[in-house]
Protein backbone atom coordinates (compact mmCIF):
# COMPACT_ATOMS: atom_id res chain seq x y z
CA UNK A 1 10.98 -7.59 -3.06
CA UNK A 2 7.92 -9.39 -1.16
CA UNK A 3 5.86 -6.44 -3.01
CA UNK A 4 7.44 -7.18 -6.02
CA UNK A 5 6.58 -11.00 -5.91
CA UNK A 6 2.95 -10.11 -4.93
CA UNK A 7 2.57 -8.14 -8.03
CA UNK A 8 4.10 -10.41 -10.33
CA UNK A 9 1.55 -13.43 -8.69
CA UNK A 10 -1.70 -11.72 -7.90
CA UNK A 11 -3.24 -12.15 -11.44
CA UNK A 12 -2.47 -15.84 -11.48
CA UNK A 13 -2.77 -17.07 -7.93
CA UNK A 14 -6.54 -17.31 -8.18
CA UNK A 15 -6.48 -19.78 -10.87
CA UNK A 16 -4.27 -22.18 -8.96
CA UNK A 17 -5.33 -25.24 -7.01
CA UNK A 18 -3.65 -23.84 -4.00
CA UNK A 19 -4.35 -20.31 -4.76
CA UNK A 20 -6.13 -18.91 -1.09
CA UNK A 21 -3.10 -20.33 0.27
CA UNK A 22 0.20 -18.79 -1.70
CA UNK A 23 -1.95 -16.00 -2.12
CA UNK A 24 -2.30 -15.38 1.89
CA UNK A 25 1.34 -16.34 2.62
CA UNK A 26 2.30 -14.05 0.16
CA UNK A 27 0.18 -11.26 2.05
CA UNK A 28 1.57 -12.27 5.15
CA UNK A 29 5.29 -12.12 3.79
CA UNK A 30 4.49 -8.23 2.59
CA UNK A 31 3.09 -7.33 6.31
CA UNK A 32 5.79 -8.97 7.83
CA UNK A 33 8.54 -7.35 5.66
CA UNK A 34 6.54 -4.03 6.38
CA UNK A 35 6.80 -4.35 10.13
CA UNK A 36 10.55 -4.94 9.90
CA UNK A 37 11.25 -2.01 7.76
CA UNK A 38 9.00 0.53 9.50
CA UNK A 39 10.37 -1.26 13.00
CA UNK A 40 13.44 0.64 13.75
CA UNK A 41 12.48 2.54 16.77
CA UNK A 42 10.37 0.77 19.77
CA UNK A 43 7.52 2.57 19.57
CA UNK A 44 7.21 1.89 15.97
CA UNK A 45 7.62 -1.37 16.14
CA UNK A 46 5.24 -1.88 19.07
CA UNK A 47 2.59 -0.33 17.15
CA UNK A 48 3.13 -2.19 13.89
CA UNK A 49 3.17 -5.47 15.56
CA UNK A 50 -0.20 -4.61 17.53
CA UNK A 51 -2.01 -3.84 14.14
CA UNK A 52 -0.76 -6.48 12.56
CA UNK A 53 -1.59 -9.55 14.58
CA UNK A 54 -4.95 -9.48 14.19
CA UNK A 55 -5.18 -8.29 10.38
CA UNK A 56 -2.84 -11.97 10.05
CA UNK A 57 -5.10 -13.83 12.52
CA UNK A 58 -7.91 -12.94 10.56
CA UNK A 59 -6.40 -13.77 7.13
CA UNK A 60 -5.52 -16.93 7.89
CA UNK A 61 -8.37 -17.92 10.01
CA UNK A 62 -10.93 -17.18 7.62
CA UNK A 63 -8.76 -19.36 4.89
CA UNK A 64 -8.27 -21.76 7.63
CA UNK A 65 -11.40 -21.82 9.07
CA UNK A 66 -14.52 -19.83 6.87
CA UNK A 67 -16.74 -17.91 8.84
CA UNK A 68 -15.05 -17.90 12.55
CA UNK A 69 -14.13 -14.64 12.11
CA UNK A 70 -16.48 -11.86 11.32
CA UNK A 71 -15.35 -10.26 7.85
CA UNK A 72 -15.73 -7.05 8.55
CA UNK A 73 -13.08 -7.63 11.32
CA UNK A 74 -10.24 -8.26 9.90
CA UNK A 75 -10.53 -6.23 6.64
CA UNK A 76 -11.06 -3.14 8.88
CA UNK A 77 -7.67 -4.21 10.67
CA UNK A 78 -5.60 -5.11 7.44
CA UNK A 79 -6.24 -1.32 6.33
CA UNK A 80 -5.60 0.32 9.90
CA UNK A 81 -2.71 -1.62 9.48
CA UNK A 82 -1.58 -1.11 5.95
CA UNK A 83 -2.51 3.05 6.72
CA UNK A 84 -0.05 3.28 9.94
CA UNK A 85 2.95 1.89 7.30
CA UNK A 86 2.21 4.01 4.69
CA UNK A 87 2.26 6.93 7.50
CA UNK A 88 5.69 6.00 8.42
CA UNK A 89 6.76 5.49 5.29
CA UNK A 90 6.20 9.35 3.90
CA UNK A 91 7.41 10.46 7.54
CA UNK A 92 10.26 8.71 6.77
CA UNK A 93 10.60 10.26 3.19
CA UNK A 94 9.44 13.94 4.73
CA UNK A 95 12.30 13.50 7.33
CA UNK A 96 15.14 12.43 5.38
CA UNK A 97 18.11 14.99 4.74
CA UNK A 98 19.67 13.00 2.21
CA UNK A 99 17.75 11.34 -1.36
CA UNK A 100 19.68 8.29 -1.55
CA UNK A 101 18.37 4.29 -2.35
CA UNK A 102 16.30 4.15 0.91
CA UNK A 103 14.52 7.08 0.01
CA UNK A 104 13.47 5.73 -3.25
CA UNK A 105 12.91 2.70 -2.23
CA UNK A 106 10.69 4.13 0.81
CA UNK A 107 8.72 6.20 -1.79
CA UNK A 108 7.82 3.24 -4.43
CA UNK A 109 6.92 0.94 -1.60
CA UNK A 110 4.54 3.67 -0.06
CA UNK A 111 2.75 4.36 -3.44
CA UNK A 112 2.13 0.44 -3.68
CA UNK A 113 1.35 0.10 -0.47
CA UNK A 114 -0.91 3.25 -0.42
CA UNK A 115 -3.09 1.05 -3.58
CA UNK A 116 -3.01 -1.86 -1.25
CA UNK A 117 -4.73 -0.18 1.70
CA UNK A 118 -7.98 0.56 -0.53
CA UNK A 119 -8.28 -2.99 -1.32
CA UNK A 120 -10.08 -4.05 2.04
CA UNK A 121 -12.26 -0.61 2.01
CA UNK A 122 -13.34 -1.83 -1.07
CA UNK A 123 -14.19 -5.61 -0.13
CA UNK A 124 -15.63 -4.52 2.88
CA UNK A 125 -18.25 -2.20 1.23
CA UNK A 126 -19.08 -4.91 -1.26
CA UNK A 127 -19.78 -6.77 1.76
CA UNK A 128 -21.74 -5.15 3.52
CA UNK A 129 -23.75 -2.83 0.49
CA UNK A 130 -24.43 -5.86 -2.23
CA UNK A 131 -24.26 -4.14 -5.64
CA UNK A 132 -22.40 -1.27 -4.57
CA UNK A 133 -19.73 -1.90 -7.59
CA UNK A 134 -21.12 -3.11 -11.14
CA UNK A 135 -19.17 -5.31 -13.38
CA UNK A 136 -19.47 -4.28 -17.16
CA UNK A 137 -19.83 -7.48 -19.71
CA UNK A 138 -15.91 -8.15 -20.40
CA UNK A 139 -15.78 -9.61 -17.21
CA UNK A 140 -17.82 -13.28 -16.50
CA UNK A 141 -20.89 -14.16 -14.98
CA UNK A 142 -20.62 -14.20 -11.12
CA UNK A 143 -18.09 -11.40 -10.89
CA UNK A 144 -16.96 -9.83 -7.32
CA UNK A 145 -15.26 -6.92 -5.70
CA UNK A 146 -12.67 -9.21 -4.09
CA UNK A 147 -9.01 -10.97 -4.68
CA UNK A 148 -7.36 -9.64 -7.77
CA UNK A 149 -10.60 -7.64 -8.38
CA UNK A 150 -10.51 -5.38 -6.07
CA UNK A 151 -6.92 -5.41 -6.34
CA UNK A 152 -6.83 -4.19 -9.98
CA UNK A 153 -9.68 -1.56 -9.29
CA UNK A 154 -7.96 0.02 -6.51
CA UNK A 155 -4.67 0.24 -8.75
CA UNK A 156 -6.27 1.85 -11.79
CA UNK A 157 -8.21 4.37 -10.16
CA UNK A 158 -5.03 5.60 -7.95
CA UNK A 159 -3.33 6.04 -11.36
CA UNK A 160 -6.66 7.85 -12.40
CA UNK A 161 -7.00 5.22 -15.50
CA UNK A 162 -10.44 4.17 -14.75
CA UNK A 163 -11.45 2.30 -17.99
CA UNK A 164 -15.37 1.66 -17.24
CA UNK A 165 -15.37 -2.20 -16.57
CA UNK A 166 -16.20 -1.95 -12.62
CA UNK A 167 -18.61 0.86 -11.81
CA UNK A 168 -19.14 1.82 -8.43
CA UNK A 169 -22.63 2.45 -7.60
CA UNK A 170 -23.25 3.58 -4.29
CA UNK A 171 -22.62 6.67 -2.72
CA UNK A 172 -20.17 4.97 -0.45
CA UNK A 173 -18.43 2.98 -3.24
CA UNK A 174 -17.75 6.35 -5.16
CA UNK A 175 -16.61 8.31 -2.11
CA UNK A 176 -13.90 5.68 -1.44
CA UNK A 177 -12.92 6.05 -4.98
CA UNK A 178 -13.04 9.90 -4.97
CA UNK A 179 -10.46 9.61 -1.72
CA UNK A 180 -7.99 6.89 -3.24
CA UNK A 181 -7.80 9.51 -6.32
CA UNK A 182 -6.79 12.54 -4.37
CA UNK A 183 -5.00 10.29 -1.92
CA UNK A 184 -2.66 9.02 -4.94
CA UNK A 185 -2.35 12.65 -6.37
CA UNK A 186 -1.19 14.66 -2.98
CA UNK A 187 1.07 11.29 -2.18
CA UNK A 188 2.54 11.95 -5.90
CA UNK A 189 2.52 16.00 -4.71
CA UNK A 190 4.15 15.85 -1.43
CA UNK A 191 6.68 12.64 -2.39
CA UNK A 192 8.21 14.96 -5.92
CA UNK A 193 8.14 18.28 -4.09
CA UNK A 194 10.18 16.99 -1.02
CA UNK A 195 12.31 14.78 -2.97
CA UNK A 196 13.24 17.81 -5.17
CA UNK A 197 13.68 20.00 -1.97
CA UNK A 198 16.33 18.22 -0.59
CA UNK A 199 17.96 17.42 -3.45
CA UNK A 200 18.24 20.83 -4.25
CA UNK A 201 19.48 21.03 -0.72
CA UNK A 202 22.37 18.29 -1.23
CA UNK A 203 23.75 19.85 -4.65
CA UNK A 204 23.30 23.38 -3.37
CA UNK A 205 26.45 25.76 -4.23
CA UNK A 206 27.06 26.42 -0.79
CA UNK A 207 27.02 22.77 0.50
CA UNK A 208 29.55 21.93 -1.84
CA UNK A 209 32.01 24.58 -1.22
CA UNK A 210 31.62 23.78 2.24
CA UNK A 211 32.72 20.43 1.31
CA UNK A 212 35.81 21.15 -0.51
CA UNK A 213 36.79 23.36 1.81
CA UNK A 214 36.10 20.69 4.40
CA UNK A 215 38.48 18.32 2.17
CA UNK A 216 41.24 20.56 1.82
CA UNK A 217 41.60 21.58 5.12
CA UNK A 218 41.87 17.63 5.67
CA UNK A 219 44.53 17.21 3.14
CA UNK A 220 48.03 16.77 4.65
């Protein structure tokens, strides 16, 4: 659901008079609704919580306070962050012996996630390499590889759509892009194949006479 708010927002929220503000609460309600869901053993949660302060410290500090916090710093920590839940989330899926609503669930929110994770790799090269992405002419004067920019472009190139209007340029820019590709098409790979696999597993002839026979030697 936070996903599914951030979605419906993101190509509005810049336009807003308040927009650097819903649009990092809303960021912070997705990373905090990841920790929880990914949280359910110690260790897990440990970890999630120790990646995740300072990706939100750095979010809201450089809304709060421009500048105090080095750039580079907290984008690098918002995609360690947003990697280490999309790990758990195909473990999860991998280790699951059932497909039920979970496992669905788990596998949407990992593909979205998965196109949220580029999002900072791409701000941060466009930080640091000027000019490594060109904007084509449908898009105004002033253009950048950041907010819903960067969000779109790292959505259309994991669904391989890639319709020419940003252009990376550098060797760096087009290596990141190269990776989200295959990234999206092995998560796509490995999430079908094993949800097939077990539920080929579940429906299998022998599993279900072994539950009817576990039924009717039940019956009184």
């Amino acid at each position: 659901m936070a996903l599914l708010l951030l979605f419906i927002t993101a190509p509005f929220v810049e336009t807003l008079p308040y927009g650097g503000l819903i649009e990092s609460i809303l960021v912070t309600l997705v990373m905090v609704s990841a920790v929880l869901a990914t949280g359910g053993k110690r260790w897990t949660l440990a970890v999630a919580v120790v990646l995740v302060t300072p990706a939100l410290a750095g979010k809201w500090l450089n809304y709060l306070a421009p500048g105090l916090v080095p750039v580079p710093v907290f984008l690098v920590a918002t995609a360690l962050f947003l990697a280490f839940i999309v790990g758990q989330l195909l473990r999860f899926i991998l280790r699951t012996p059932r497909v039920d609503t979970n496992v669905l669930c788990a596998g949407l929110a990992g593909y979205l996630m998965l196109g949220l994770l580029w999002v900072p790799a791409y701000v941060l090269i466009a930080y640091l390499t000027p000019g490594a992405f060109v904007f084509t002419a449908v898009f105004q004067d002033g253009s950048a590889m950041k907010g819903f920019n960067a969000f779109y472009f790292s959505f259309i190139t994991l669904c391989t759509v890639g319709y020419g209007d940003v252009i990376p340029a550098s060797h760096v820019a087009r290596m990141l892009v190269v990776m989200e590709t295959l990234s999206g098409l092995f998560y796509m790979a490995v999430l079908v194949s094993r949800l097939v696999a077990v539920y080929s597993t579940q429906n299998s002839p022998d599993r279900i006479e072994t539950a009817v026979a576990s039924t009717d030697s039940q019956s009184p």
